[in-house]
N, C-alpha and C. Protein backbone atom coordinates (compact mmCIF):
# COMPACT_ATOMS: atom_id res chain seq x y z
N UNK A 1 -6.11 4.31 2.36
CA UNK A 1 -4.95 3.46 2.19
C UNK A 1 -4.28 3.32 3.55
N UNK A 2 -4.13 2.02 3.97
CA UNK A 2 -3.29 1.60 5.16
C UNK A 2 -1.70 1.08 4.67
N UNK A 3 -0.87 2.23 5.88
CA UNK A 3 0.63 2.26 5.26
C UNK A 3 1.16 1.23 6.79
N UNK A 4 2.21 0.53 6.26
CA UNK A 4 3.33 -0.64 7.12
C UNK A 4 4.08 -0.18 6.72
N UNK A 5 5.24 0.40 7.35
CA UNK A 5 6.87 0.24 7.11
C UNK A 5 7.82 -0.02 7.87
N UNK A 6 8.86 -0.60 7.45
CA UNK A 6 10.03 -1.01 7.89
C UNK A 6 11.22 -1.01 7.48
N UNK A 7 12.65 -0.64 8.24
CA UNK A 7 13.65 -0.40 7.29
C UNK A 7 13.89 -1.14 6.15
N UNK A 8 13.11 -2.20 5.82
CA UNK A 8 13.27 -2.63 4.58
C UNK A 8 12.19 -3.16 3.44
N UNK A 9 11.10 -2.82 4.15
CA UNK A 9 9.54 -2.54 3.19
C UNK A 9 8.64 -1.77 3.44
N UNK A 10 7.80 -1.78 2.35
CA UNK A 10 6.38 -1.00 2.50
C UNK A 10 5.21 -1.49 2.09
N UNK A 11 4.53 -1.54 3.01
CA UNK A 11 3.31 -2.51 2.56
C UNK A 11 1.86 -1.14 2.85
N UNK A 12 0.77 -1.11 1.52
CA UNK A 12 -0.17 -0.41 1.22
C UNK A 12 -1.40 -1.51 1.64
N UNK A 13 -2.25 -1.32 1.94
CA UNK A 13 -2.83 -1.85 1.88
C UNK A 13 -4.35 -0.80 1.28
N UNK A 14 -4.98 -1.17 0.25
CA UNK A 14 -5.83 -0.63 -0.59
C UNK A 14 -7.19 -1.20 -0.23
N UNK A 15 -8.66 0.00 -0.08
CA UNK A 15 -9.90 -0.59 -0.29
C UNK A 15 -10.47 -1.01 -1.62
N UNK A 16 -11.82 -1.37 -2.16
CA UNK A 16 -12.20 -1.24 -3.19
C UNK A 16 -12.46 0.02 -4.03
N UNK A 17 -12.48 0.60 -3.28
CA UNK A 17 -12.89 2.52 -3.93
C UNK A 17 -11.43 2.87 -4.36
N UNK A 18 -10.41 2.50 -3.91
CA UNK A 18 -9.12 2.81 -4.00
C UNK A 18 -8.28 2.01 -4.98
N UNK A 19 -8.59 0.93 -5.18
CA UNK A 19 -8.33 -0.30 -6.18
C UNK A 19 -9.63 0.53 -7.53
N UNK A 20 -10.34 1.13 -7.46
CA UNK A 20 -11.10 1.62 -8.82
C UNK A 20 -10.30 2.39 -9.30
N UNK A 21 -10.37 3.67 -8.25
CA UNK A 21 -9.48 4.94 -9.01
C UNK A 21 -8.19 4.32 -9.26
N UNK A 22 -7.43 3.28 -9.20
CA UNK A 22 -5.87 2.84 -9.67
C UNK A 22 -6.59 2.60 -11.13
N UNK A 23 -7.24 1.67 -11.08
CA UNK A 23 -8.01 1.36 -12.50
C UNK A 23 -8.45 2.40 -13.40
N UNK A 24 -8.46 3.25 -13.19
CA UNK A 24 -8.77 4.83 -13.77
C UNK A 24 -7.94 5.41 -13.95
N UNK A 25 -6.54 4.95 -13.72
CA UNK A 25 -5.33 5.97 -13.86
C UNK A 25 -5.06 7.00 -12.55
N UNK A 26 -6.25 7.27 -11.60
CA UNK A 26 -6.10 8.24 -10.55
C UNK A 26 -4.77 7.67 -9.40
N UNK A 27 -4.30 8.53 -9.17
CA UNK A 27 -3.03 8.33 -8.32
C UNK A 27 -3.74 7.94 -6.68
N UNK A 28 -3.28 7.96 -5.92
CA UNK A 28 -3.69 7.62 -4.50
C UNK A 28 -2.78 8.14 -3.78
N UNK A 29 -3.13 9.10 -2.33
CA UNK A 29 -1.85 9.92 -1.41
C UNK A 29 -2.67 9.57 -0.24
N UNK A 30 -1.30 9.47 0.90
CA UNK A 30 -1.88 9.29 2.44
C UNK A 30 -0.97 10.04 2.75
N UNK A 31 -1.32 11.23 3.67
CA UNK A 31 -0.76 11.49 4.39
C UNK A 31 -0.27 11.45 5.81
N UNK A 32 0.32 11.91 6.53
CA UNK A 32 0.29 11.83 7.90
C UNK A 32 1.51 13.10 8.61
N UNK A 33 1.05 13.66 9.20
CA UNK A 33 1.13 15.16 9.94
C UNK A 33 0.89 15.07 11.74
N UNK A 34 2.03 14.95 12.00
CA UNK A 34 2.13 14.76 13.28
C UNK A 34 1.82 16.13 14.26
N UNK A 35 0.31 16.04 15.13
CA UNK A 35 0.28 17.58 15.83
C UNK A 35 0.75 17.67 16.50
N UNK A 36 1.38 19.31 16.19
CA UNK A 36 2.20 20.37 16.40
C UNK A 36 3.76 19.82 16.27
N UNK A 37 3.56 19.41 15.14
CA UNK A 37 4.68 19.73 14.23
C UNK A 37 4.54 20.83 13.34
N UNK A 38 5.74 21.33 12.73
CA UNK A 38 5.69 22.69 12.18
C UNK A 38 4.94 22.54 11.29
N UNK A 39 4.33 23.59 10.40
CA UNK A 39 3.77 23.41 8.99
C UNK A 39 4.78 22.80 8.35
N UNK A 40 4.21 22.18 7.33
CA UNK A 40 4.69 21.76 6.21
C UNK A 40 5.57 20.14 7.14
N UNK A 41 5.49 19.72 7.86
CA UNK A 41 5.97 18.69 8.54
C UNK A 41 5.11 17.66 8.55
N UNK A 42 5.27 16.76 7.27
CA UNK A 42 4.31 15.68 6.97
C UNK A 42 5.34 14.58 6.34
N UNK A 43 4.63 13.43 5.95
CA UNK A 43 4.87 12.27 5.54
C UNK A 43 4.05 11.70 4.55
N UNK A 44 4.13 11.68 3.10
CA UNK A 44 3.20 11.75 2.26
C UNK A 44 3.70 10.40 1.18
N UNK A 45 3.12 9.63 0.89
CA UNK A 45 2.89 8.56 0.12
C UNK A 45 1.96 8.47 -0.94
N UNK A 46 2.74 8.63 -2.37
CA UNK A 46 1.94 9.15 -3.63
C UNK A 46 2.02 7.49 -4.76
N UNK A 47 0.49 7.15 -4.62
CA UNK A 47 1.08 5.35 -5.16
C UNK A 47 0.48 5.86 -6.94
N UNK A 48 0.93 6.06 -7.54
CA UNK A 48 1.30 6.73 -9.09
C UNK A 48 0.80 5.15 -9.82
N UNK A 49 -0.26 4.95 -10.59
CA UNK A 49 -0.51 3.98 -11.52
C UNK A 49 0.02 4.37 -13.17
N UNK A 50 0.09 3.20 -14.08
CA UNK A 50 0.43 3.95 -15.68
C UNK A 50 1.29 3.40 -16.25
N UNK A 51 2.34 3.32 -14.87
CA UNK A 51 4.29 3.03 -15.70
C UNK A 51 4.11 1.77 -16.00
N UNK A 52 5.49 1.90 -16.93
CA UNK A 52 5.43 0.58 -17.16
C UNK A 52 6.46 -0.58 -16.49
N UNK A 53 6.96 0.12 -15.33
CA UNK A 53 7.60 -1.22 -14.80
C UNK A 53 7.05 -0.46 -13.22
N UNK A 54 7.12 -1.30 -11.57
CA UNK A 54 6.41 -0.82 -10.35
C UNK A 54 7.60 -0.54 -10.00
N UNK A 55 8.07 0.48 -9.62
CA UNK A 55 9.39 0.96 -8.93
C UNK A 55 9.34 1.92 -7.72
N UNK A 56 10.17 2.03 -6.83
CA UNK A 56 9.90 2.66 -5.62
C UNK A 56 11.36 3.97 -5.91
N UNK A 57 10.38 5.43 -5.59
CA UNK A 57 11.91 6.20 -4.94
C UNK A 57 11.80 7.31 -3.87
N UNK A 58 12.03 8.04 -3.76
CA UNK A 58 11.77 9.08 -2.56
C UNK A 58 12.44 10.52 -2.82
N UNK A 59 12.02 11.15 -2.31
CA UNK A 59 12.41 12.59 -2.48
C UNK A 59 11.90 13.38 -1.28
N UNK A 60 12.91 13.95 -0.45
CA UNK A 60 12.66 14.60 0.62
C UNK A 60 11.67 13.65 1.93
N UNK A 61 10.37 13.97 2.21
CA UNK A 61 9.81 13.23 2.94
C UNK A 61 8.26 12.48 1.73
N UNK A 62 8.75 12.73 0.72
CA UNK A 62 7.63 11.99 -0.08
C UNK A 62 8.65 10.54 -0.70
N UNK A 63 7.27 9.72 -0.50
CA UNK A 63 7.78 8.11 -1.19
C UNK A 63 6.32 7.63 -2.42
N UNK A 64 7.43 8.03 -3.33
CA UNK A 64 6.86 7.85 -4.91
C UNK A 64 6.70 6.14 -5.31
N UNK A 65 5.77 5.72 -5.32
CA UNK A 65 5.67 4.47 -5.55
C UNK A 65 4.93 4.41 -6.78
N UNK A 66 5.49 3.88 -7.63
CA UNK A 66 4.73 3.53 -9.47
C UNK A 66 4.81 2.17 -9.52
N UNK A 67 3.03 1.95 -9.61
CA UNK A 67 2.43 0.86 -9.79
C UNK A 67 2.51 1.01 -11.61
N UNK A 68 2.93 -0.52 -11.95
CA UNK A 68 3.18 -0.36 -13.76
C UNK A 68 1.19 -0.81 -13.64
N UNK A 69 0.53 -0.56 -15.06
CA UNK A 69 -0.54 -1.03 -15.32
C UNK A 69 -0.72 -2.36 -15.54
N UNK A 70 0.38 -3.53 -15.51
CA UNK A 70 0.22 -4.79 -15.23
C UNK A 70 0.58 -5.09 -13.82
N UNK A 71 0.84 -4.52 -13.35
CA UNK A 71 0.22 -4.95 -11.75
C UNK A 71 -1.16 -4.48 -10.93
N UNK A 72 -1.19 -2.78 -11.88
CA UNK A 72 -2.94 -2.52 -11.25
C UNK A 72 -3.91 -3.86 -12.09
N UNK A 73 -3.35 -4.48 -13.22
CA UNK A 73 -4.82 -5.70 -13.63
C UNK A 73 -4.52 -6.68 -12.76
N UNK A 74 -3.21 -7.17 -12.73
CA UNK A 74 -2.99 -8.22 -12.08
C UNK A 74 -3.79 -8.22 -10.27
N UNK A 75 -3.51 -6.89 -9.45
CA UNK A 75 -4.14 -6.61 -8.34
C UNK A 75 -5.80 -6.24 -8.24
N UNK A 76 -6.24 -6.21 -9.62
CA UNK A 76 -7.79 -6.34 -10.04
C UNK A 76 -8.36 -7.64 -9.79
N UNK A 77 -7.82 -8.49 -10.50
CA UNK A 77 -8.15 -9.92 -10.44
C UNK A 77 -9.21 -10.13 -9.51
N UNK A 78 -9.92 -11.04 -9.18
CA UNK A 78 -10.86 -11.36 -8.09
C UNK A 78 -10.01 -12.49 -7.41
N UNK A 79 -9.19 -13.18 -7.69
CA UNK A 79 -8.09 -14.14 -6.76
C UNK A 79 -6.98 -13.77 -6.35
N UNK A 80 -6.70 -12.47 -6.78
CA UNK A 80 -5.73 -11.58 -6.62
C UNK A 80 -5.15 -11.26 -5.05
N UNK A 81 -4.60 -11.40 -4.03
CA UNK A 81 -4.70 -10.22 -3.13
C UNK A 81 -3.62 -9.43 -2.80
N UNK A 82 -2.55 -9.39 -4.18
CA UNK A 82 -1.83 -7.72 -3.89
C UNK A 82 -0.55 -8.62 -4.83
N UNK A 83 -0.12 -7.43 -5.09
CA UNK A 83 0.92 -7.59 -5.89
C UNK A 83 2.53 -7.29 -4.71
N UNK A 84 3.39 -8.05 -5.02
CA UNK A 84 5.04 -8.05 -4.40
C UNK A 84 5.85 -7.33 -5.70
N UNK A 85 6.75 -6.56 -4.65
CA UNK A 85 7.90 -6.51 -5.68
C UNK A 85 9.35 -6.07 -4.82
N UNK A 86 10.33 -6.21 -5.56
CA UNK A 86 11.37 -6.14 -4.79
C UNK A 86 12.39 -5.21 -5.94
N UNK A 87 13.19 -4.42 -5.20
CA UNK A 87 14.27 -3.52 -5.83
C UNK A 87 15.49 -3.33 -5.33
N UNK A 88 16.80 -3.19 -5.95
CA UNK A 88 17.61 -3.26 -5.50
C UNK A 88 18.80 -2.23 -5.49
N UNK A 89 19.37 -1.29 -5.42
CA UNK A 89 19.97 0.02 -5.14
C UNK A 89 20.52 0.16 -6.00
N UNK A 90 20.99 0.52 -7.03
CA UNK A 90 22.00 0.74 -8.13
C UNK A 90 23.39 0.67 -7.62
N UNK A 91 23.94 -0.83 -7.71
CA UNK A 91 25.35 -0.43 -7.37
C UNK A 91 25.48 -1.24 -6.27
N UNK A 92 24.69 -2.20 -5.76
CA UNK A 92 24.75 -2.31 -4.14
C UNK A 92 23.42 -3.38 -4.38
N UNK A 93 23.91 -4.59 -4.02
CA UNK A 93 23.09 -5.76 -4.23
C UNK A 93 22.66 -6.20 -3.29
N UNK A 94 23.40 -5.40 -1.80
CA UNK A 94 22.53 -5.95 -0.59
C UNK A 94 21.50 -4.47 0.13
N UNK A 95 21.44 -3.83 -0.81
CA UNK A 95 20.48 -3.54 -0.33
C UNK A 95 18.85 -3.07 -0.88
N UNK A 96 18.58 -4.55 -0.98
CA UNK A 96 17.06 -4.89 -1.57
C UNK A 96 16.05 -3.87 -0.60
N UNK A 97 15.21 -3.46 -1.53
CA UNK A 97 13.48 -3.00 -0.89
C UNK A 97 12.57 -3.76 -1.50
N UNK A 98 12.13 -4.28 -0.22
CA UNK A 98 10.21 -4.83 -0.65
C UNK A 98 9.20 -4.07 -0.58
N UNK A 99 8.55 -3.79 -2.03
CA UNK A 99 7.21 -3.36 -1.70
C UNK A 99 5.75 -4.13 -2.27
N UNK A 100 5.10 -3.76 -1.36
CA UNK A 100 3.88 -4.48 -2.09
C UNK A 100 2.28 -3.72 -1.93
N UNK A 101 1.61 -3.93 -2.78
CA UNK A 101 0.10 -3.56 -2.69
C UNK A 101 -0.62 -5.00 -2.63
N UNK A 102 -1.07 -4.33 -1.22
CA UNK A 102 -2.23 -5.42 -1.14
C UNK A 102 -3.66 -5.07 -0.96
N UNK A 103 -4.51 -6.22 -1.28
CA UNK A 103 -6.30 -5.49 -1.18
C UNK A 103 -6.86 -5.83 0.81
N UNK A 104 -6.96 -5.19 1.57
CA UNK A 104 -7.49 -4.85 2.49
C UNK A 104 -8.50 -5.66 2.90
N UNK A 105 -8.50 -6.63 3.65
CA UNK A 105 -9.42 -7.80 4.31
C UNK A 105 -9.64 -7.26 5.73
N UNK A 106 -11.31 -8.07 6.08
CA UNK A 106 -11.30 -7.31 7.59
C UNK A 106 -10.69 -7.98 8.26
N UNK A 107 -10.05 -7.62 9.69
CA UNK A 107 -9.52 -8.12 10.50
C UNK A 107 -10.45 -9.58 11.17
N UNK A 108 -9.42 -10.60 11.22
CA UNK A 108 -10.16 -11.68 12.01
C UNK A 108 -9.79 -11.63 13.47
N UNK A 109 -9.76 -10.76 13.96
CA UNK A 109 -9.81 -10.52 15.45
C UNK A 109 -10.23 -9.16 15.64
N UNK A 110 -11.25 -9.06 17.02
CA UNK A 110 -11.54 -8.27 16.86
C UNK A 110 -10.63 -7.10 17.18
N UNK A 111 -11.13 -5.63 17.48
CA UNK A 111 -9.79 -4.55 17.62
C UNK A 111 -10.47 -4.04 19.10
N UNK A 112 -9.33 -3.75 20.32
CA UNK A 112 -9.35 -3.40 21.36
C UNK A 112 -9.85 -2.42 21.62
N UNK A 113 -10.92 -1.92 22.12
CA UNK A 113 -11.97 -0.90 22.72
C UNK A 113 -10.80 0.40 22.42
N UNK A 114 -9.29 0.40 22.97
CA UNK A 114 -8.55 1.38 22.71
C UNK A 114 -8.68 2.08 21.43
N UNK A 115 -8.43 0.99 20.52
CA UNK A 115 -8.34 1.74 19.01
C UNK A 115 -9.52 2.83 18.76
N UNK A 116 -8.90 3.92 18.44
CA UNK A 116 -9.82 5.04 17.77
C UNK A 116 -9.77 4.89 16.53
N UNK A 117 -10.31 4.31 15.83
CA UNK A 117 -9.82 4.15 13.69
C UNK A 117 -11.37 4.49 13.57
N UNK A 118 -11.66 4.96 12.93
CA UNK A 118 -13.06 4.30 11.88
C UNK A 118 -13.02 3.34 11.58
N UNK A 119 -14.24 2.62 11.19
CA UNK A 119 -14.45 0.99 10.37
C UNK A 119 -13.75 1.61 8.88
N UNK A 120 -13.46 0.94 8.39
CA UNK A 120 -12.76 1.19 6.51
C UNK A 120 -13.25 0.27 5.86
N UNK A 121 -13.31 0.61 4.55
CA UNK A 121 -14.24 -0.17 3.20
C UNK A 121 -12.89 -1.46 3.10
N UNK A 122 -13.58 -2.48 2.88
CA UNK A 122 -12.28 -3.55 2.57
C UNK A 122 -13.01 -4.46 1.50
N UNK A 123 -12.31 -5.60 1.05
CA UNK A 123 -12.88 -6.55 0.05
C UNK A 123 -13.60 -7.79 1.22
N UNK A 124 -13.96 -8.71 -0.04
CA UNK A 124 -14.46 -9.59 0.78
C UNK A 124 -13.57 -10.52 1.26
N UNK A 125 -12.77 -11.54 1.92
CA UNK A 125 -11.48 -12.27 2.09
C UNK A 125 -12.12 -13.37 1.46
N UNK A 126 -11.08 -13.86 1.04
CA UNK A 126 -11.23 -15.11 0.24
C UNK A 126 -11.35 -16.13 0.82
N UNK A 127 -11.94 -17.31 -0.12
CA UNK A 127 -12.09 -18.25 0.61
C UNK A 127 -10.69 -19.13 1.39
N UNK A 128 -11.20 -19.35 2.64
CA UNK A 128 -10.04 -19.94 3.66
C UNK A 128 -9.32 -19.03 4.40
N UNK A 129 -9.53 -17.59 3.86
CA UNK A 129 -9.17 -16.81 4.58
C UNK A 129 -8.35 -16.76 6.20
N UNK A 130 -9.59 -16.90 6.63
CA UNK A 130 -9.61 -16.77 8.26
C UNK A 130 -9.09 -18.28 8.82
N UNK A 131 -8.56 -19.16 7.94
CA UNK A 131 -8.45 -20.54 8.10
C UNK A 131 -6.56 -20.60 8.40
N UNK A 132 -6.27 -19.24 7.30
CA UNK A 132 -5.13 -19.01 7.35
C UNK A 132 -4.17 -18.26 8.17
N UNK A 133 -5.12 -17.80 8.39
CA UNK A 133 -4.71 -16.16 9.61
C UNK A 133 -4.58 -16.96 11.13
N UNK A 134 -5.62 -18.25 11.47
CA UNK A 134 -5.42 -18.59 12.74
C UNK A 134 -3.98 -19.81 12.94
């Protein structure tokens, strides 16, 4: 799972192996552990399938994200490529969060000799894809 954030969203981005196990009920976690930071000094993202509405909350340095089971079919779809949602603070109307799951397309450019990543499993992009991106 590829994580985006910003003070005011979060964007997942999911492979096909990762879009199954949602379909299975299996939860999905990324972590990230900055070295030599202390133990226990991580950043952990737990995307929870099942509920019945997609809601975002947090607790300490974990961010609980519940995908309802009509957005894991809806993000099944084969025309699908990710589900949006937006939330808004209890009490406090300006301050909306966007989150969204999306399915993982390869990059249409290539990536700079710098990058150390592995290649990652992605879908196929849809048609026009790359028509859109330029």
């Amino acid at each position: 799972m590829k994580v985006r954030w910003t003070s005011g969203s979060l964007r997942l981005r999911i492979s096909p192996t990762e879009l199954a196990s949602l379909e299975r009920g299996e939860p999905l976690e990324e972590r990230m552990r900055v070295p030599g930071a202390p133990v226990g000094s991580s950043w952990t993202i737990l995307l929870l399938p099942g509920g019945k509405v997609s809601e975002i909350s947090a607790s300490g340095s974990v961010v609980l994200f519940d995908i309802s089971r009509a957005d894991v079919e809806q993000l099944a779809e084969p025309a699908s490529e990710g589900i949006y949602c937006q939330q808004v603070a209890a009490g406090d109307s300006r301050e909306e969060f966007s989150f969204y799951v999306e399915k993982d397309f390869p990059c249409v450019h290539p990536r700079p000799s710098e990058v150390n990543e592995p290649d990652s499993e992605t879908f196929a992009p849809p048609v026009g894809f790359e028509e859109r991106k330029a």
